[in-house]
Structure formats: C-alpha cells, structure tokens
Protein backbone atom coordinates (compact mmCIF):
# COMPACT_ATOMS: atom_id res chain seq x y z
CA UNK A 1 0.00 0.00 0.00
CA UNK A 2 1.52 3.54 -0.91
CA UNK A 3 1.42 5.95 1.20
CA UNK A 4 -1.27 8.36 0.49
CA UNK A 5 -3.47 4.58 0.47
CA UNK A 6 -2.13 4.09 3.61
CA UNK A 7 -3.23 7.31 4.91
CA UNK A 8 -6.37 7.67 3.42
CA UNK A 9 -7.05 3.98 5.27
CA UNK A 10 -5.85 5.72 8.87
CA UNK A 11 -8.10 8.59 8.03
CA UNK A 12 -11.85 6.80 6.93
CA UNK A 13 -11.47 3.54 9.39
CA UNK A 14 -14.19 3.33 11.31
CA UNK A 15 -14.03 2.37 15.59
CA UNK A 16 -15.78 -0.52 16.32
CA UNK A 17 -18.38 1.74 18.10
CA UNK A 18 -18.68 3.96 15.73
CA UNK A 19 -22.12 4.18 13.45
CA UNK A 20 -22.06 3.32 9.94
CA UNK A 21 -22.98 6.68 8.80
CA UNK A 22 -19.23 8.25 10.88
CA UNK A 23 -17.16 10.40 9.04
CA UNK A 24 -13.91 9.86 10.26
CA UNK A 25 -11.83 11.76 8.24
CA UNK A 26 -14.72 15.02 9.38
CA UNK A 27 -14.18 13.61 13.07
CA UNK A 28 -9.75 14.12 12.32
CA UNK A 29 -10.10 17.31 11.09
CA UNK A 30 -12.30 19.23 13.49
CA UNK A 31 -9.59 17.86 15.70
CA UNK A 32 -6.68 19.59 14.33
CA UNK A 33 -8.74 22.47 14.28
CA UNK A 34 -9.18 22.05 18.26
CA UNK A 35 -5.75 21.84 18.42
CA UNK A 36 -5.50 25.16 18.68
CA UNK A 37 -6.66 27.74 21.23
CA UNK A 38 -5.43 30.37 23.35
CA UNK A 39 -2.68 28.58 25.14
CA UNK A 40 -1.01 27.28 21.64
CA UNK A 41 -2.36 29.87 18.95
CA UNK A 42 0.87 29.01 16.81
CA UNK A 43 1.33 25.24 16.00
CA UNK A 44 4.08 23.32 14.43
CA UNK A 45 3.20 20.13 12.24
CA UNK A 46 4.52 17.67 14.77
CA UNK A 47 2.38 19.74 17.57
CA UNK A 48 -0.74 18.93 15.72
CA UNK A 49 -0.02 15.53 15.24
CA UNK A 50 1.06 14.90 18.72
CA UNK A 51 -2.21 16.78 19.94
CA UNK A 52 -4.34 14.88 17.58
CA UNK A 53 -2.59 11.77 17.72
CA UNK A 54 -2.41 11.69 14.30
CA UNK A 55 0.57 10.65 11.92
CA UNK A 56 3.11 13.99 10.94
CA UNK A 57 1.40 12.80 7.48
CA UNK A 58 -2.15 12.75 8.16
CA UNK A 59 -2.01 16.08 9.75
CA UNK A 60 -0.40 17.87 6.94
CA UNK A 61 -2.97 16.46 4.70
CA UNK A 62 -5.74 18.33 7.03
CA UNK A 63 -3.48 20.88 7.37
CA UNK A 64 -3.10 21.76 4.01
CA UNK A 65 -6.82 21.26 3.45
CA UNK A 66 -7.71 24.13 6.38
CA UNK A 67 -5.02 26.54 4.67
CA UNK A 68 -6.80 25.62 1.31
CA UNK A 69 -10.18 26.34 2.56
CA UNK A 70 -9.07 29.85 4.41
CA UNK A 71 -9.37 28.69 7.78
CA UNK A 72 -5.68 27.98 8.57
CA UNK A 73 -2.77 30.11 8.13
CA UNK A 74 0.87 28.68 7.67
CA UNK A 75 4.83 30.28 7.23
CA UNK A 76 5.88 27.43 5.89
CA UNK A 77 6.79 26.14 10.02
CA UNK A 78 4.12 27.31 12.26
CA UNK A 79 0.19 27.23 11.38
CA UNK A 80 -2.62 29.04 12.82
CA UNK A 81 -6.17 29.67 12.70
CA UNK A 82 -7.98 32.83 10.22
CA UNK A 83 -10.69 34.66 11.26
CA UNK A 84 -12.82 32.28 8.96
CA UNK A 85 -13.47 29.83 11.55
CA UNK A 86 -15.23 32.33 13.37
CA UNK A 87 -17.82 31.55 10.91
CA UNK A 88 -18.77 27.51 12.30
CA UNK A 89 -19.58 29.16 15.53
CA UNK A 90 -21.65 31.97 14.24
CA UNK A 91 -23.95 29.97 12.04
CA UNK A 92 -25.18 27.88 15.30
CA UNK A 93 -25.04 31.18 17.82
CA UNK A 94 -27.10 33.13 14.73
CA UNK A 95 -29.70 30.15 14.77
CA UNK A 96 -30.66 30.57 18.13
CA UNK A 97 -33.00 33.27 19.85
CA UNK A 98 -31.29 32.50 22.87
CA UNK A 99 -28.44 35.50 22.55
CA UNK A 100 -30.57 38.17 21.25
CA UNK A 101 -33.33 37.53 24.12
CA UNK A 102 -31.06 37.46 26.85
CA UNK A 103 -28.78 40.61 25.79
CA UNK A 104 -30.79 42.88 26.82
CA UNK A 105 -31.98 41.31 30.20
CA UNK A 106 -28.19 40.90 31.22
CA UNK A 107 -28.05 44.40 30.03
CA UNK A 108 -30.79 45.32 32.69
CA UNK A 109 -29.02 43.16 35.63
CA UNK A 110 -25.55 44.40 35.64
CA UNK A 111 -26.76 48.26 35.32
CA UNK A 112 -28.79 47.58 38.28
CA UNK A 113 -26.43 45.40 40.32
CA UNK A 114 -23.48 47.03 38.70
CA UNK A 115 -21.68 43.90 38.54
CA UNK A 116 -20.54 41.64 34.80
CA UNK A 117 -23.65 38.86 34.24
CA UNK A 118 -23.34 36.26 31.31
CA UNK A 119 -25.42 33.53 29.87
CA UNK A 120 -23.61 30.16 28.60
CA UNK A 121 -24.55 27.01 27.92
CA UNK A 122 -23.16 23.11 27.94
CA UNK A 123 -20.76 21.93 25.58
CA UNK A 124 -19.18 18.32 26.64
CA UNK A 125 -17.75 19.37 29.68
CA UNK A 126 -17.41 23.06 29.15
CA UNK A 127 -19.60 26.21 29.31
CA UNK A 128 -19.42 28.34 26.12
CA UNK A 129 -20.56 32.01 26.80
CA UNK A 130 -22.98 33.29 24.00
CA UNK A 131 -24.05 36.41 25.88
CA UNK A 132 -22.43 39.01 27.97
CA UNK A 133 -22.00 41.81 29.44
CA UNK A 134 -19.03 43.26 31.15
CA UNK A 135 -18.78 45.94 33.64
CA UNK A 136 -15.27 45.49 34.83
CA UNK A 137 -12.79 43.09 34.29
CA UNK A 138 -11.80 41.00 36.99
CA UNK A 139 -10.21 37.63 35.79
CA UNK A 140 -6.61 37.45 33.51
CA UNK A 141 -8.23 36.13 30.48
CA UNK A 142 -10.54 38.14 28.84
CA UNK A 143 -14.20 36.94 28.36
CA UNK A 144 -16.22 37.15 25.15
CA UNK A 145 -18.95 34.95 23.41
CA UNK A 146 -17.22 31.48 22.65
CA UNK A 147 -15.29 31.42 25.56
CA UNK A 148 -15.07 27.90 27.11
CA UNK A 149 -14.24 27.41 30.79
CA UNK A 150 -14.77 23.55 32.22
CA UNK A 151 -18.20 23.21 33.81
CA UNK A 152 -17.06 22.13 37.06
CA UNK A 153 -15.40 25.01 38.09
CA UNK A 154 -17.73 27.92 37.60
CA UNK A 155 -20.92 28.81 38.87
CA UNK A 156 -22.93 28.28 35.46
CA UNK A 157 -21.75 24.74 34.73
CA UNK A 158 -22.87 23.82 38.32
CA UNK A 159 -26.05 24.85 36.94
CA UNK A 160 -25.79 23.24 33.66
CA UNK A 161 -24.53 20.34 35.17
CA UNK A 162 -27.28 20.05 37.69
CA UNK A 163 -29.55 20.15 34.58
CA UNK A 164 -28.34 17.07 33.10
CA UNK A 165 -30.51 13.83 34.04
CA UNK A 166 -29.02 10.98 35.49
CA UNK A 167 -27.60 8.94 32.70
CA UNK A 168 -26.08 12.21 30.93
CA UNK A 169 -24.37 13.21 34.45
CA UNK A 170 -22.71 10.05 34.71
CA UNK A 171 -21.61 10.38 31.17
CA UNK A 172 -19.86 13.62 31.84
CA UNK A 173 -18.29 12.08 34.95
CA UNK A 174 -16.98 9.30 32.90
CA UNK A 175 -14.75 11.83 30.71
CA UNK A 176 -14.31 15.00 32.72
CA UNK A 177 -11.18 15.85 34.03
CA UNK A 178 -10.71 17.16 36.93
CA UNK A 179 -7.50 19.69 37.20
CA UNK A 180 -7.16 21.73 40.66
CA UNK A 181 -6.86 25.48 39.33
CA UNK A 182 -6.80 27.38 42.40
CA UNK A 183 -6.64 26.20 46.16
CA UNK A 184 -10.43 25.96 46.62
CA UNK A 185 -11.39 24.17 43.02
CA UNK A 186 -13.29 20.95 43.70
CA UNK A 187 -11.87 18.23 42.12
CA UNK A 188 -13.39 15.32 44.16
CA UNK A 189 -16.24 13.86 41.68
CA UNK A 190 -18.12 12.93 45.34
CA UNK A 191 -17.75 16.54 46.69
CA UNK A 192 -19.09 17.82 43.26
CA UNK A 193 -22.17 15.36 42.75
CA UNK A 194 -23.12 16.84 46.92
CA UNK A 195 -23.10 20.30 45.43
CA UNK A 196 -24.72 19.90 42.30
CA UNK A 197 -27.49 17.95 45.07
CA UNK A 198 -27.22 21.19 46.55
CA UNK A 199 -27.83 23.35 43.45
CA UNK A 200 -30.86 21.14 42.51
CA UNK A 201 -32.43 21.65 46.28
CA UNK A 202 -31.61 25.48 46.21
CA UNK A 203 -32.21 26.54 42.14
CA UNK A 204 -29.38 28.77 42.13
CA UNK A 205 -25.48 27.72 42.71
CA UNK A 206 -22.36 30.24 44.05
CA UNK A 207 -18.28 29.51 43.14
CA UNK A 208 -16.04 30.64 45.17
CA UNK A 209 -12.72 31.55 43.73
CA UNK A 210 -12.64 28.05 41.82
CA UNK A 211 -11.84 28.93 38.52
CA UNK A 212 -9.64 31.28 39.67
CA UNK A 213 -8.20 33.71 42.66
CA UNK A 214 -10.65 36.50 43.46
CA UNK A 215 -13.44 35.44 40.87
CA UNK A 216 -16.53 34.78 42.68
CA UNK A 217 -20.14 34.39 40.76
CA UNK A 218 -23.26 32.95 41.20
CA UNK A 219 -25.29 31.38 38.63
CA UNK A 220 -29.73 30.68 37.89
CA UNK A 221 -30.81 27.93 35.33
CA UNK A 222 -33.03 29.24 32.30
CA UNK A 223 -35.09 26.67 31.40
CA UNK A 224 -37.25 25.93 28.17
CA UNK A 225 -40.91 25.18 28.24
CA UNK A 226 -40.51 21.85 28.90
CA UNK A 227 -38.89 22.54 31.90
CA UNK A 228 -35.26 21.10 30.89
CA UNK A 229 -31.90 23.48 31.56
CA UNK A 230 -31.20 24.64 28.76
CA UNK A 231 -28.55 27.20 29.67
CA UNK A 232 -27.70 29.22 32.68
CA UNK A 233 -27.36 32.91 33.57
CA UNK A 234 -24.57 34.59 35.78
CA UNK A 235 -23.43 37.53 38.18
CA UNK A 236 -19.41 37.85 38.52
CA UNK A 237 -17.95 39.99 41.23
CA UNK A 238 -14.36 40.23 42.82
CA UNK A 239 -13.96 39.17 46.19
CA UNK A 240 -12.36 41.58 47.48
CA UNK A 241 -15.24 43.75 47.43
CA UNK A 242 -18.17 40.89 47.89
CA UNK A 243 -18.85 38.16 50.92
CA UNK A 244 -20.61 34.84 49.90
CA UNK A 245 -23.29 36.33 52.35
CA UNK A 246 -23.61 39.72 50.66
CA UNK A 247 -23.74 37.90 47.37
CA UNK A 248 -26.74 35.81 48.51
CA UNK A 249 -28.78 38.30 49.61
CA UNK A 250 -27.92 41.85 47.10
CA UNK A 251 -27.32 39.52 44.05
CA UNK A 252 -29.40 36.12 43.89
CA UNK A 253 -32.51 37.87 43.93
CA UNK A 254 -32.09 40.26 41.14
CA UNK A 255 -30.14 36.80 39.12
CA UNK A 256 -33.56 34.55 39.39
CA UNK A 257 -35.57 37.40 38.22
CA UNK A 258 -33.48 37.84 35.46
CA UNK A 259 -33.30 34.22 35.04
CA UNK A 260 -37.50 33.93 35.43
CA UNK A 261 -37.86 37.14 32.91
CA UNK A 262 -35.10 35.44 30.35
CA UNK A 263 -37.72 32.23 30.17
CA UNK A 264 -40.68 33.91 29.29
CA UNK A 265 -39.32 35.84 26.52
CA UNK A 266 -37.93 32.61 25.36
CA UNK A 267 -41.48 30.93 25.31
CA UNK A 268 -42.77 33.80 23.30
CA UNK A 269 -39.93 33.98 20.66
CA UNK A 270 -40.14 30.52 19.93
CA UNK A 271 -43.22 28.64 21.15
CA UNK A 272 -42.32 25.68 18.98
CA UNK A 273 -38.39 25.46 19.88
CA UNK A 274 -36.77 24.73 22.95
CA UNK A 275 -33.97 27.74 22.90
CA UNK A 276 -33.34 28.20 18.94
C-alpha cells in the first residue's frame, strides 16, 4: 500500500463503536482544528499531530486542506487559525434566539447590580458564553462569546450540570477531568455530585474563587418550556469587594428574576423550539 493509500485507510477507518454513517476523516479534522486555542495559537506540524494523535502525514494532509479552505494560516513552520473559523460558531449562535433575548436582560441586571452577568450554555464538559455583558474586568483572560471554561469550576456549569438527568451526568463524569486550578477548586467527583445535590435543592449555585483567585459568581438555570436546563445565567464579582453572604442576599434575587424574565421571553420567541 503507498502511502497516500495508507493514509487515506488511517483517516476513513471506522471504531468498532462507531455508526455506519461516521465520518472519520470530518471527526480528524475538526480535531486539528481544536488543536489550537489560546494557550497554543501558533502550532508546528509535529504539535498537531502529537495533539491529535495523528501521523506527521495525516495532519499535513488536514493541514493543508484548512489553509486551502481559508481557515488555517501557515509560514511554511508554524500554522494558525484565520478569522474564517469564526464563521462555524456563528452559524449555530445566529440560529438561536437564545443571545438576542437574553442581551438585553443581562443588560438590565448588571446596570442595576453594577456587577458583569453572562449567559452560557453546555458543551461536553465546558460552558461556552454566547451572551455578555461586562462591567469590569476582573479575571486574567478576557471573556467574550465562545469562551469555554470547564463546567465544574464555575458557577454556570454547576447549573448546567445540575440540569443534566441521570444517565447524561454520569456520562460527563466518565470523561471530565478534573485539574485543581486554584486552592479551593473541587476536584473530588463525590464533593461535586453533593453540590450539584445542593444546586438542585436550592435553584441557584455560588463559586467561590474556583476557577480562579478572586473570581466569585453565582449562577440561575433558564429553562425551556418543557422545563429542561437549557442554559444558565450569571453575576461575577471580585472578592475583594463581595462576601458569599452579601452575594446571597444583594445579588441572587435580582439573578432569578433575570433568570424567570429570560424564560418567558424565550417561550414567546419561539413557542415551537426549545432555545433556537
């Protein structure tokens, strides 16, 4: 077998638990696109591959294909990402109602509470923002729609999370990892399953400094009208400035309204969709 053959047969095999119907070579190269992101914006050939797990050969193929199509970049040594992949996010964010309902309610919170508020919702085991608004910034990394952040360290994917049912939590505690990124993350899959209990009980859930030093928030589900989570909304203050007790009583309130006024809009944009 020559080489592209051989490659070509790498690329299309199909895992045993795979469907007929899977596109492997689609599965490879939205991997190599994943590859990249904030930490590793600039990417050598045998990064990719080593990222990916795929052969130096394979991943110059996809590679190559990405520069072809516009949505890598390349010197000749180190590849990148163009603007153009903006555009696979923006055709599933510009399909939903979701964003353009809750802008102006988060709008409406953080003038009145004078504090940052967001809305995300549950990717694998991530939160991806898709509204915001930002009074102040307060963390290192700035924060913008398609940010990602690992559910179980913030506020909303305790919500999120709480959300699932029992057969899709277990699924995401199956494949989450669980990295300690401050002092007080919890990263003890028992001590996370008692607070999302917790969450469920209370309808609201509060992060202390998990994702990182000085960040505390509190997040509200926003459900569809079905009842099911379908994202969550958020209030983000510093701590130096806030107590967990002060944040229960000044900013929970305000958050469930929000969170309560964010629903019904959402029933009335789309009566026959669950959140776009």
């Amino acid at each position: 077998m020559d080489v592209g053959r051989q490659i070509e047969a790498e690329v299309d095999t199909e895992p045993a638990h795979r469907g007929a119907h899977h596109v492997q070579s689609l599965e490879r190269g939205l991997a190599v696109i994943k590859a990249f992101h904030a930490d590793a914006a600039e990417l050598t050939l045998s990064d990719v591959a080593r990222s990916t797990g795929l052969t130096r050969a394979a991943a110059r193929r996809f590679l190559l294909t990405l520069a072809d199509l516009g949505y890598v970049r390349t010197d000749g040594k180190y590849f990148s990402l163009t603007a153009r992949v903006l555009e696979l996010g923006y055709s599933y964010l510009s399909s939903m109602t979701l964003p353009e309902v809750a802008q102006p309610h988060l709008e409406h919170l953080s003038a009145g509470v004078h504090e940052s508020s967001s809305v995300s919702v549950l990717e694998g085991t991530e939160i991806v923002y898709v509204a915001r608004v930002a009074v102040s910034r307060i963390m290192t990394v700035s924060i913008n729609v398609g940010t990602r952040f690992p559910a179980y360290a913030t506020s909303m994917g305790h919500v999120l999370l709480a959300g699932l049912s029992k057969a899709e939590l277990e699924a995401y505690f199956v494949v989450a990892q669980f990295d300690r990124l401050t002092d007080r993350t919890v990263t003890a899959p028992d001590r996370l399953r008692t607070e999302l209990a917790k969450v469920t009980d209370q309808g609201w859930a509060m992060v202390d400094q998990e994702l990182e030093e000085g960040l505390r928030s509190v997040a509200a589900p926003i459900r569809d009208r079905r009842g099911r989570v379908v994202a969550a909304v958020n209030l983000s203050t510093h701590a130096s400035r806030t107590t967990a007790e002060s944040v229960e009583k000044d900013l929970v309130p305000p958050l469930l309204e929000t969170a309560k006024a964010i629903e019904d809009d959402l029933a009335i944009s789309a009566p026959g969709r669950a959140h776009g």
